[in-house]
C-alpha atoms as a PDB file:
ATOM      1  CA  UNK A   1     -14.854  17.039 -46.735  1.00  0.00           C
ATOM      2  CA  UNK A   2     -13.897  14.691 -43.741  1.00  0.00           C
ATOM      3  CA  UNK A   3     -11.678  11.741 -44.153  1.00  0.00           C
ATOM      4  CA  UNK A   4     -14.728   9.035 -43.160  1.00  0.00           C
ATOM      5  CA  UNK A   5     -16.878  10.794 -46.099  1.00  0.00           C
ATOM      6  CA  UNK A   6     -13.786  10.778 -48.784  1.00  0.00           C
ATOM      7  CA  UNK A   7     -13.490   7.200 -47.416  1.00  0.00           C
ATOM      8  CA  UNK A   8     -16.929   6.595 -48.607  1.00  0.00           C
ATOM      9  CA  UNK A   9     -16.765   8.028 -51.645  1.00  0.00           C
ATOM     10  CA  UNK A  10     -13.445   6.400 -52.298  1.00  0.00           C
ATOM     11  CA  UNK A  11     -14.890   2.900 -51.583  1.00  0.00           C
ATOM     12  CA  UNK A  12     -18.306   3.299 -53.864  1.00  0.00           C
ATOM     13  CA  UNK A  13     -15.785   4.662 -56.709  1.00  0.00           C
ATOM     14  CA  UNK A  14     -14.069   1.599 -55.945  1.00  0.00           C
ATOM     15  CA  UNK A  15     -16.903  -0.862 -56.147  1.00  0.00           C
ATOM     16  CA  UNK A  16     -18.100   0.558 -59.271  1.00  0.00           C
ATOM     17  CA  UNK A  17     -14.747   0.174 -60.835  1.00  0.00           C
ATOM     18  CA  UNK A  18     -14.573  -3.524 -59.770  1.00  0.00           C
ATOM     19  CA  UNK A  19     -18.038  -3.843 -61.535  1.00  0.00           C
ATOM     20  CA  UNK A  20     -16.728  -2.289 -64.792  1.00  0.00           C
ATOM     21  CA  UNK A  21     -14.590  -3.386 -66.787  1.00  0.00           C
ATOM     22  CA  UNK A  22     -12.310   0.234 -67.604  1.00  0.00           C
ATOM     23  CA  UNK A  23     -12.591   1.622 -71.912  1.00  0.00           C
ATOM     24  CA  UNK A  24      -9.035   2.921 -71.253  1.00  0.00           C
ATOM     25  CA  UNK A  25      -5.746   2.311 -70.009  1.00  0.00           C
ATOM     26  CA  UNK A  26      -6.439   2.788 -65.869  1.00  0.00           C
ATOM     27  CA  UNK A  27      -4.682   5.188 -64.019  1.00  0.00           C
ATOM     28  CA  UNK A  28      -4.402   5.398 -59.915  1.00  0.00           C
ATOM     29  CA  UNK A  29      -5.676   8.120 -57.342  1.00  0.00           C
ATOM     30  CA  UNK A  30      -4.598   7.103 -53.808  1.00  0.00           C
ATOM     31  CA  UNK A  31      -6.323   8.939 -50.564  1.00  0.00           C
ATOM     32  CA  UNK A  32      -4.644  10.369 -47.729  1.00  0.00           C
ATOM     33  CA  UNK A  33      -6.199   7.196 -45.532  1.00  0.00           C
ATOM     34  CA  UNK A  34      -4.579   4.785 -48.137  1.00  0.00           C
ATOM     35  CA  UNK A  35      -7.921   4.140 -50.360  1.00  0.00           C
ATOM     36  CA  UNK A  36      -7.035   3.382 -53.849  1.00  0.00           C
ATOM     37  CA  UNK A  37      -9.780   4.733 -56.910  1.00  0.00           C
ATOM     38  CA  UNK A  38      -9.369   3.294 -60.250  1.00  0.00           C
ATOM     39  CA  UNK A  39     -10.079   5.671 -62.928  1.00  0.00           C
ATOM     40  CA  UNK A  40     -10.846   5.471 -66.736  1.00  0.00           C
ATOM     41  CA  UNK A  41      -7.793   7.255 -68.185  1.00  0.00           C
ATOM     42  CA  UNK A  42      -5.618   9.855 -66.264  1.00  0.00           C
ATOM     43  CA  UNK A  43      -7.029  12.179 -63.976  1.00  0.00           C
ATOM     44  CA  UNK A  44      -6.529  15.734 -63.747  1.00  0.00           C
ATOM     45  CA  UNK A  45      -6.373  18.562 -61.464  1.00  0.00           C
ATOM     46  CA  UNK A  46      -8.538  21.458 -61.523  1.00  0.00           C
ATOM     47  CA  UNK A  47      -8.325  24.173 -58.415  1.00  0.00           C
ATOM     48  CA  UNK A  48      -9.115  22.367 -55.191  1.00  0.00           C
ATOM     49  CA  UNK A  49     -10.507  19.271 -57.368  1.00  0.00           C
ATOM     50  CA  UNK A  50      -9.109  16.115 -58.737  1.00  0.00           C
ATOM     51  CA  UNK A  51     -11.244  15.509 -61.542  1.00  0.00           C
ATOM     52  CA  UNK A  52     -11.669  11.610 -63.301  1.00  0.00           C
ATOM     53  CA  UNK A  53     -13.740   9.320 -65.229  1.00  0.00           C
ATOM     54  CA  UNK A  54     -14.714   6.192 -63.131  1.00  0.00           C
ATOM     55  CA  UNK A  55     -14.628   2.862 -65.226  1.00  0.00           C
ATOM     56  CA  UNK A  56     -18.230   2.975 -66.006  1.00  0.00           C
ATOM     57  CA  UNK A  57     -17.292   6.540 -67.928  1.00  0.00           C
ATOM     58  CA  UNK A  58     -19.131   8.849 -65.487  1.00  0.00           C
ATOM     59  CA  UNK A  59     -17.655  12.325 -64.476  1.00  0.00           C
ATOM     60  CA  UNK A  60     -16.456  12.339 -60.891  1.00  0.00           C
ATOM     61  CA  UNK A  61     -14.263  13.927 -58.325  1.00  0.00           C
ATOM     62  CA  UNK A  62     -12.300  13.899 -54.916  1.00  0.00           C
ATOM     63  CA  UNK A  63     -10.783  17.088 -52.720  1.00  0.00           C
ATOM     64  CA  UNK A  64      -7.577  17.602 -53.692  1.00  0.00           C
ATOM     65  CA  UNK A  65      -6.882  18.021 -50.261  1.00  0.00           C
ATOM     66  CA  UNK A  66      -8.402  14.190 -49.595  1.00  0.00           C
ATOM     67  CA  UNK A  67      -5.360  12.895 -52.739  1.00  0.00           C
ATOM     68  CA  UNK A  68      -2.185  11.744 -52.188  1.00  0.00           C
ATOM     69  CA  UNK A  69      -1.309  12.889 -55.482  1.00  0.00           C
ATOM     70  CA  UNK A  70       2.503  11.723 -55.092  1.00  0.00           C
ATOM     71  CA  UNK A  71       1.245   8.521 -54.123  1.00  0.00           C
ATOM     72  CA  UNK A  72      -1.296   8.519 -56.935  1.00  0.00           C
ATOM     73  CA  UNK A  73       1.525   9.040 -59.510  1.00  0.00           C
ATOM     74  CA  UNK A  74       4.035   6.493 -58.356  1.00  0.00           C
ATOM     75  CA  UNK A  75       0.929   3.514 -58.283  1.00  0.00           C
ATOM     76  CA  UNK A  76      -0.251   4.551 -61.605  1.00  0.00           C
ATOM     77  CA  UNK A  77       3.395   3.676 -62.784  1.00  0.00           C
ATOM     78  CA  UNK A  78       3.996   1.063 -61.700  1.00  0.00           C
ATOM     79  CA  UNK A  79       0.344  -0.333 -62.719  1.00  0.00           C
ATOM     80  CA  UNK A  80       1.453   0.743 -65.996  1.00  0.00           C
ATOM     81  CA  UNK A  81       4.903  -0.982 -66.289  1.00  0.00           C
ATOM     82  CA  UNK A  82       2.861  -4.097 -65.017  1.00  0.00           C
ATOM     83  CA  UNK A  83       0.405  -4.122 -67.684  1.00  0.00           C
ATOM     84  CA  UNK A  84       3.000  -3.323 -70.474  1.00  0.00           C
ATOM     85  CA  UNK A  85       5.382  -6.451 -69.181  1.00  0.00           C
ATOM     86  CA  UNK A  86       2.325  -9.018 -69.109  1.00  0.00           C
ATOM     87  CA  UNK A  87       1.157  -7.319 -72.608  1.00  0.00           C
ATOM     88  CA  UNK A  88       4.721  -8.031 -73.651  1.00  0.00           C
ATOM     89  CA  UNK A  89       5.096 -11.402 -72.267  1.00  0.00           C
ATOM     90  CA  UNK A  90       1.405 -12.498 -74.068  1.00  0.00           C
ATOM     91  CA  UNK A  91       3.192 -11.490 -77.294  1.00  0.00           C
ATOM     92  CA  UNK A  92       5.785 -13.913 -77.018  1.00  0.00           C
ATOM     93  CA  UNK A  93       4.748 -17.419 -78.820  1.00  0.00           C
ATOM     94  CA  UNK A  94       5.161 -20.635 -76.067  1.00  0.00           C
ATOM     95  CA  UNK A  95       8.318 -21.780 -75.870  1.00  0.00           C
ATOM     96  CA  UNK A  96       8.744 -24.990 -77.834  1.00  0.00           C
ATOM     97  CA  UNK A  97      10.067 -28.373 -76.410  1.00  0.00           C
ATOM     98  CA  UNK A  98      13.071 -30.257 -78.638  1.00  0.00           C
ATOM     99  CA  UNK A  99      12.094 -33.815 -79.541  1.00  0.00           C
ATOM    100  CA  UNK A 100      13.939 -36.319 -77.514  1.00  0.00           C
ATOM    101  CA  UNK A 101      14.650 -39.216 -79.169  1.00  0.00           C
ATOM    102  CA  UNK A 102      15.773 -42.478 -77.420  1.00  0.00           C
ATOM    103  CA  UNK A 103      19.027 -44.263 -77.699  1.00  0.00           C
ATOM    104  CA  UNK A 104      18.943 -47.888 -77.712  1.00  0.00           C
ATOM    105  CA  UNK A 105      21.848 -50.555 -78.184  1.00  0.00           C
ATOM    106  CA  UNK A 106      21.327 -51.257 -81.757  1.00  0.00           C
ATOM    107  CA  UNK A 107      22.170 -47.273 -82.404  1.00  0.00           C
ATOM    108  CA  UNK A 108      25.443 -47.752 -81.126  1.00  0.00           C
ATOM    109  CA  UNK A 109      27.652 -50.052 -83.120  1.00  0.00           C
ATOM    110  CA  UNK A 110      29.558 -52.868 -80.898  1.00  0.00           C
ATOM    111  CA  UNK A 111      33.297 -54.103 -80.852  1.00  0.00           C
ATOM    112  CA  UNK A 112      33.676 -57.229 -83.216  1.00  0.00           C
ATOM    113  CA  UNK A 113      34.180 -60.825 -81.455  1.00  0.00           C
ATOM    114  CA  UNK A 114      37.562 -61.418 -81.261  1.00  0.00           C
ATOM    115  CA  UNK A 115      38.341 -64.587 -83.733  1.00  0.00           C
ATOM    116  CA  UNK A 116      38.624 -67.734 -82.329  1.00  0.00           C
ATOM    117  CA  UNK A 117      41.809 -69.160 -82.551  1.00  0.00           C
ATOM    118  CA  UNK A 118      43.057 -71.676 -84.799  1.00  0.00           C
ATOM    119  CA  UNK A 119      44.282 -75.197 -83.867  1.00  0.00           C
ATOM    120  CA  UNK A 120      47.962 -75.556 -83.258  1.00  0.00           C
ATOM    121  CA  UNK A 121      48.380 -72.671 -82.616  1.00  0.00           C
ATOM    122  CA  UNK A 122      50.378 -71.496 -78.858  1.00  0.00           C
ATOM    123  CA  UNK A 123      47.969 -70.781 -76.431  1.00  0.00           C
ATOM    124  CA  UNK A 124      45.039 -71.883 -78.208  1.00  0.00           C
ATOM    125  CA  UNK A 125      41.964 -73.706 -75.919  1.00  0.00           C
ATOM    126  CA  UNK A 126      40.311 -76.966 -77.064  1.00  0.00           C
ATOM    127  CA  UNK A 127      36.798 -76.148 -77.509  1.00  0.00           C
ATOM    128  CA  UNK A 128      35.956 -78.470 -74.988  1.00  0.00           C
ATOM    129  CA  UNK A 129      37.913 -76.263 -72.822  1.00  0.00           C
ATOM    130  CA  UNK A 130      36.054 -73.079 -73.388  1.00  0.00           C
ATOM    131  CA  UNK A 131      33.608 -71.217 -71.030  1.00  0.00           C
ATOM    132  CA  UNK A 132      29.917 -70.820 -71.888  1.00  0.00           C
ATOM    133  CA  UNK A 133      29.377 -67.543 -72.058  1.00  0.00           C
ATOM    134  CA  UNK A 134      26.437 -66.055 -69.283  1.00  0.00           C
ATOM    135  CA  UNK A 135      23.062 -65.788 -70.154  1.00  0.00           C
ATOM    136  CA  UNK A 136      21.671 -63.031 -67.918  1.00  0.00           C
ATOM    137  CA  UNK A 137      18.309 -62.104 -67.730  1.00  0.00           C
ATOM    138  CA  UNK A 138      16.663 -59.530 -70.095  1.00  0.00           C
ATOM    139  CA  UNK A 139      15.647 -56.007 -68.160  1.00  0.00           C
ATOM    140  CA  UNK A 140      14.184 -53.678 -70.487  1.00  0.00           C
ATOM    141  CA  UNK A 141      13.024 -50.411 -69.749  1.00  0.00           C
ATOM    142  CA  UNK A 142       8.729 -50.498 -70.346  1.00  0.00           C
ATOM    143  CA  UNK A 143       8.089 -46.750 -69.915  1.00  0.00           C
ATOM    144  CA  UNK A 144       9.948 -43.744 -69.055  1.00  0.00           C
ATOM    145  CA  UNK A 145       9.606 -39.300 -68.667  1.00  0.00           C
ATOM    146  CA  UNK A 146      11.162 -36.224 -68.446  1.00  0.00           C
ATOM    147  CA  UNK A 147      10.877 -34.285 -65.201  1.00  0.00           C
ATOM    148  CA  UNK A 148      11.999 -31.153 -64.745  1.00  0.00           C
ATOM    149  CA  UNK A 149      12.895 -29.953 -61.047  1.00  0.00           C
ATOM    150  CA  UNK A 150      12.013 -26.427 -60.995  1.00  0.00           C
ATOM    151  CA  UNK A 151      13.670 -25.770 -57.187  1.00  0.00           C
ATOM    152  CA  UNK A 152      17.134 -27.538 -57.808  1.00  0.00           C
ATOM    153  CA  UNK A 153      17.196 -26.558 -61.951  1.00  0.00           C
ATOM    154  CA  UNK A 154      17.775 -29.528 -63.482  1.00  0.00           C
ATOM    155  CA  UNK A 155      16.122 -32.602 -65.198  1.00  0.00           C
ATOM    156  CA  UNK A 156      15.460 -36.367 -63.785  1.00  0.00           C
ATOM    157  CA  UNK A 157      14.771 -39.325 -66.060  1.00  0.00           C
ATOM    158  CA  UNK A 158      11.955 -41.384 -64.343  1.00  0.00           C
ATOM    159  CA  UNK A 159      10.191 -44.184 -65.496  1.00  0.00           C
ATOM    160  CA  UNK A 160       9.668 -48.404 -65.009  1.00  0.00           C
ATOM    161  CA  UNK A 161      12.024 -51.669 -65.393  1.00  0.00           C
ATOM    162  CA  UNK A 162      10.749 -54.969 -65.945  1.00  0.00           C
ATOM    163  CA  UNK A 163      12.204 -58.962 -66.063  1.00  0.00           C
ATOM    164  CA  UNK A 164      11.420 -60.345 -69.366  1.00  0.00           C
ATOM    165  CA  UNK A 165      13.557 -63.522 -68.600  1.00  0.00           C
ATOM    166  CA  UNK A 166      12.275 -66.752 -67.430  1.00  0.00           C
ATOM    167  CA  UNK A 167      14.562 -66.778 -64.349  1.00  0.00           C
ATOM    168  CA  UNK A 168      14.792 -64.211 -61.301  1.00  0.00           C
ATOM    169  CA  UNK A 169      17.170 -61.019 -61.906  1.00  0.00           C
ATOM    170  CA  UNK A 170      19.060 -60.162 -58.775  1.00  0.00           C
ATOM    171  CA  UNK A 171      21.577 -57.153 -58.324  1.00  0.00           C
ATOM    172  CA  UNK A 172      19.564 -55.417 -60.803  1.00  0.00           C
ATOM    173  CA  UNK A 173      21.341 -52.062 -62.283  1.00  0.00           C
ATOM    174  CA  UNK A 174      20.460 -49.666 -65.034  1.00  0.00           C
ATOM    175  CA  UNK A 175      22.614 -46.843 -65.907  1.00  0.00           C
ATOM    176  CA  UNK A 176      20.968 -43.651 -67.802  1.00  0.00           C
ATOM    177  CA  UNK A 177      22.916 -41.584 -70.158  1.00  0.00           C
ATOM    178  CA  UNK A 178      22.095 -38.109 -72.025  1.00  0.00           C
ATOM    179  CA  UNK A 179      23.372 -37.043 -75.598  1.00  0.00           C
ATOM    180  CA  UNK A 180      23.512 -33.664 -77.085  1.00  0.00           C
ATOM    181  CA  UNK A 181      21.901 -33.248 -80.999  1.00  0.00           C
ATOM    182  CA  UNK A 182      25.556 -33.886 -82.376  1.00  0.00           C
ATOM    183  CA  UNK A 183      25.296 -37.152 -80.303  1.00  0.00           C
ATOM    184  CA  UNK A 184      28.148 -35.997 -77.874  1.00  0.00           C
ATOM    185  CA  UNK A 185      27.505 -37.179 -73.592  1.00  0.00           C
ATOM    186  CA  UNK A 186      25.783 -34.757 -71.752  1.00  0.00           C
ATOM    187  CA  UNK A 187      26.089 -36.905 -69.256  1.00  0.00           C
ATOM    188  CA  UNK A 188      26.000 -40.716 -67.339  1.00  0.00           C
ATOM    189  CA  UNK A 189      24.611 -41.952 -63.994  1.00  0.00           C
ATOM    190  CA  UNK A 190      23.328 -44.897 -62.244  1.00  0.00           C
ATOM    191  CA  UNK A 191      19.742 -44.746 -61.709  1.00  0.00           C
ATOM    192  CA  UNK A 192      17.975 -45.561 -58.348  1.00  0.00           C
ATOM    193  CA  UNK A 193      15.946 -48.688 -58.224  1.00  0.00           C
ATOM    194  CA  UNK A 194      12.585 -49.356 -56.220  1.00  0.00           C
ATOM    195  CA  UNK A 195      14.418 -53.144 -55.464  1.00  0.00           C
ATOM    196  CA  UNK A 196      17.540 -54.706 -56.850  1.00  0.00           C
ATOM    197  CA  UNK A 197      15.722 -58.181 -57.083  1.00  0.00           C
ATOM    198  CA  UNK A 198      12.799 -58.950 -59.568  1.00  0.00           C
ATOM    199  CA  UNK A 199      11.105 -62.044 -60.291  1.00  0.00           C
ATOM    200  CA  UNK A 200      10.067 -63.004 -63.606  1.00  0.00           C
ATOM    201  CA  UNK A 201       7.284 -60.737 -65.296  1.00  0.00           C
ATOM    202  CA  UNK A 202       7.521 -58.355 -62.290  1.00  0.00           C
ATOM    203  CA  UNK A 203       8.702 -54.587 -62.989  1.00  0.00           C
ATOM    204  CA  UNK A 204       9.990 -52.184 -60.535  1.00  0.00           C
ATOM    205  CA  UNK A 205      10.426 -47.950 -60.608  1.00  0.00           C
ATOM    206  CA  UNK A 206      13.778 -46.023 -61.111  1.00  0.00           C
ATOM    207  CA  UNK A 207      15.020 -42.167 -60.920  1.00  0.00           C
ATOM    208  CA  UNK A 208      18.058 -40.619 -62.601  1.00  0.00           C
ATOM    209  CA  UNK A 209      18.854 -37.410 -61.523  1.00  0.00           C
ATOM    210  CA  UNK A 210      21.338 -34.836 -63.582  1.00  0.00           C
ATOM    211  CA  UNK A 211      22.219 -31.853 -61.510  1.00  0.00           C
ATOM    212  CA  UNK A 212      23.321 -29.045 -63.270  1.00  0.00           C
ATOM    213  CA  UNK A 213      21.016 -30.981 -66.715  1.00  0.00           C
ATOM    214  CA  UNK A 214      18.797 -28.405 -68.653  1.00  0.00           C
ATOM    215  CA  UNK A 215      18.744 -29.913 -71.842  1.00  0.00           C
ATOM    216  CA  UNK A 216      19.428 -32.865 -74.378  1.00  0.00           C
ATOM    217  CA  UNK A 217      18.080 -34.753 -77.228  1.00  0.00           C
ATOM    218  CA  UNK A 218      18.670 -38.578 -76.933  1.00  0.00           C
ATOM    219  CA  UNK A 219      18.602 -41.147 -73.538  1.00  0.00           C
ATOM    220  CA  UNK A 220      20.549 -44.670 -73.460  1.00  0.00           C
ATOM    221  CA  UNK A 221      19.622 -46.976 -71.249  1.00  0.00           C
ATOM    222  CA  UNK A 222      22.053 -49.298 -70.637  1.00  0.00           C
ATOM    223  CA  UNK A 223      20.594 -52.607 -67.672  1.00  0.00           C
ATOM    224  CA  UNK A 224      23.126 -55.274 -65.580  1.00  0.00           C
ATOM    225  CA  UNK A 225      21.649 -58.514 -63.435  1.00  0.00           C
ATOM    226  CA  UNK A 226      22.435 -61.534 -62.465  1.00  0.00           C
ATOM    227  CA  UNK A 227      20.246 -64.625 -63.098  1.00  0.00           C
ATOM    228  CA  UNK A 228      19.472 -66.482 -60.182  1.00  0.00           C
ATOM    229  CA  UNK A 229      18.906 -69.995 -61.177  1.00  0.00           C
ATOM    230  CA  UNK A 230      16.683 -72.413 -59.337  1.00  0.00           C
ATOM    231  CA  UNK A 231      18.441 -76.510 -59.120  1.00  0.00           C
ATOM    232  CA  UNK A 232      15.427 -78.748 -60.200  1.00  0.00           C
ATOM    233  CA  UNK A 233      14.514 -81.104 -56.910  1.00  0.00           C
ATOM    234  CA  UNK A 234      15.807 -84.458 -57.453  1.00  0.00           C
ATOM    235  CA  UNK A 235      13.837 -87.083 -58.983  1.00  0.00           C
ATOM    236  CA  UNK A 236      12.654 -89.817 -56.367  1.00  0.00           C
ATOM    237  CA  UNK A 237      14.683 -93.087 -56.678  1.00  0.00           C
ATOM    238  CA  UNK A 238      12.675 -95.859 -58.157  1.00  0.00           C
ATOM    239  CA  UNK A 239      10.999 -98.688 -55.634  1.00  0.00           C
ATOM    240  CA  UNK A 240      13.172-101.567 -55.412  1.00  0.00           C
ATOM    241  CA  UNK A 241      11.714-104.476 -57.013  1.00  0.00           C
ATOM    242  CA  UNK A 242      10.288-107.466 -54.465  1.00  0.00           C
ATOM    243  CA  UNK A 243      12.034-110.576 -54.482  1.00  0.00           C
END
């Protein structure tokens, strides 16, 4: 048989087998010219024949001299490890995410006010004398996500900051830290703001990477601004009355 006819006869057997879907686990005969068969079981050889099943179950054949029956063996090998390592892999139940649960400031508990001091007492201040303390405007954290980086391996905390004050934050901050289950720091770092300056109401983007972050179980966010205050215009002086 001439290599153009086993060619044709290779690529019908192949056509057929694309067609059909195979009854049993499919084995590999590779031609001289490189023309892979898919056949329905193993194949065997029998004098000058190579003897198979084709996926629709029918009873066919190729020259042995047309097989590359070394060839043939090592690609029905490694078709089979393939099939056994996605057969193993489909047994495996999905992997199943940890709840994350968020940190906020009322979970962790803060330092009592030191106690004002008493009158007559050395180095006490009138309270006349005593500074107001700030007011600085509220920046709370609307929405936020995991993101996992699959090129760099780690995990990046993404997600939207917004002004709830009545007065303009400016030098905006927010810093984003990660807690283990025993509520130990995974780790801490300043996130990456859209803008550093937001009017009231308006709400701007931020990104906090953790290189070297696979995993944790609770997120603090923890915000800094300063209020930018806006002096009232003055009122106009009265008219002065006619004589």
């Amino acid at each position: 048989m001439s290599r153009p006819r086993a060619s044709r006869i290779a690529a019908t057997l192949l056509a057929a087998a694309a067609a059909c879907a195979p009854a049993a686990r499919a084995d590999w005969l590779v031609t001289r010219d490189g023309a892979r068969v898919e056949t329905a079981g193993a194949w065997q050889v029998k004098g000058k024949l190579v003897v198979f099943k084709t996926a629709a179950g029918d009873l066919a054949s190729l020259r042995l001299a047309e097989v590359d029956l070394e060839t043939s063996r090592a690609v029905t090998a490694e078709a089979g490890a393939a099939a056994a390592a996605s057969e193993e892999a489909a047994k495996k139940p999905p992997a199943k995410r940890r709840p994350v649960r968020v940190l906020t400031d009322k979970d962790f508990p803060r330092a009592a006010s030191p106690a004002a001091p008493a009158e007559g007492v050395a180095g006490a201040k009138p309270p006349e004398a005593a500074s107001a303390p700030a007011v600085a405007p509220v920046l709370q954290v609307t929405s936020w996500e995991r993101e996992d980086d699959s090129v760099d391996r780690h995990v990046a905390i993404i997600g939207a900051l917004r002004n709830t004050a009545a007065a303009t934050a400016v030098d905006a901050g927010l810093v984003v830290s990660l807690f283990d289950e025993a509520g130990g720091l995974v780790a801490s770092v300043a996130a990456e703001l859209a803008t550093t300056v937001l009017p009231t109401g308006e709400s701007a983007g931020f990104r906090a990477d953790f290189p070297g972050v696979f995993a944790f179980a609770a997120v603090k966010f923890e915000t800094s601004a300063m209020r930018l205050e806006t002096a009232p215009e003055p009122a106009a002086p009265p008219p002065a009355a006619e004589q």
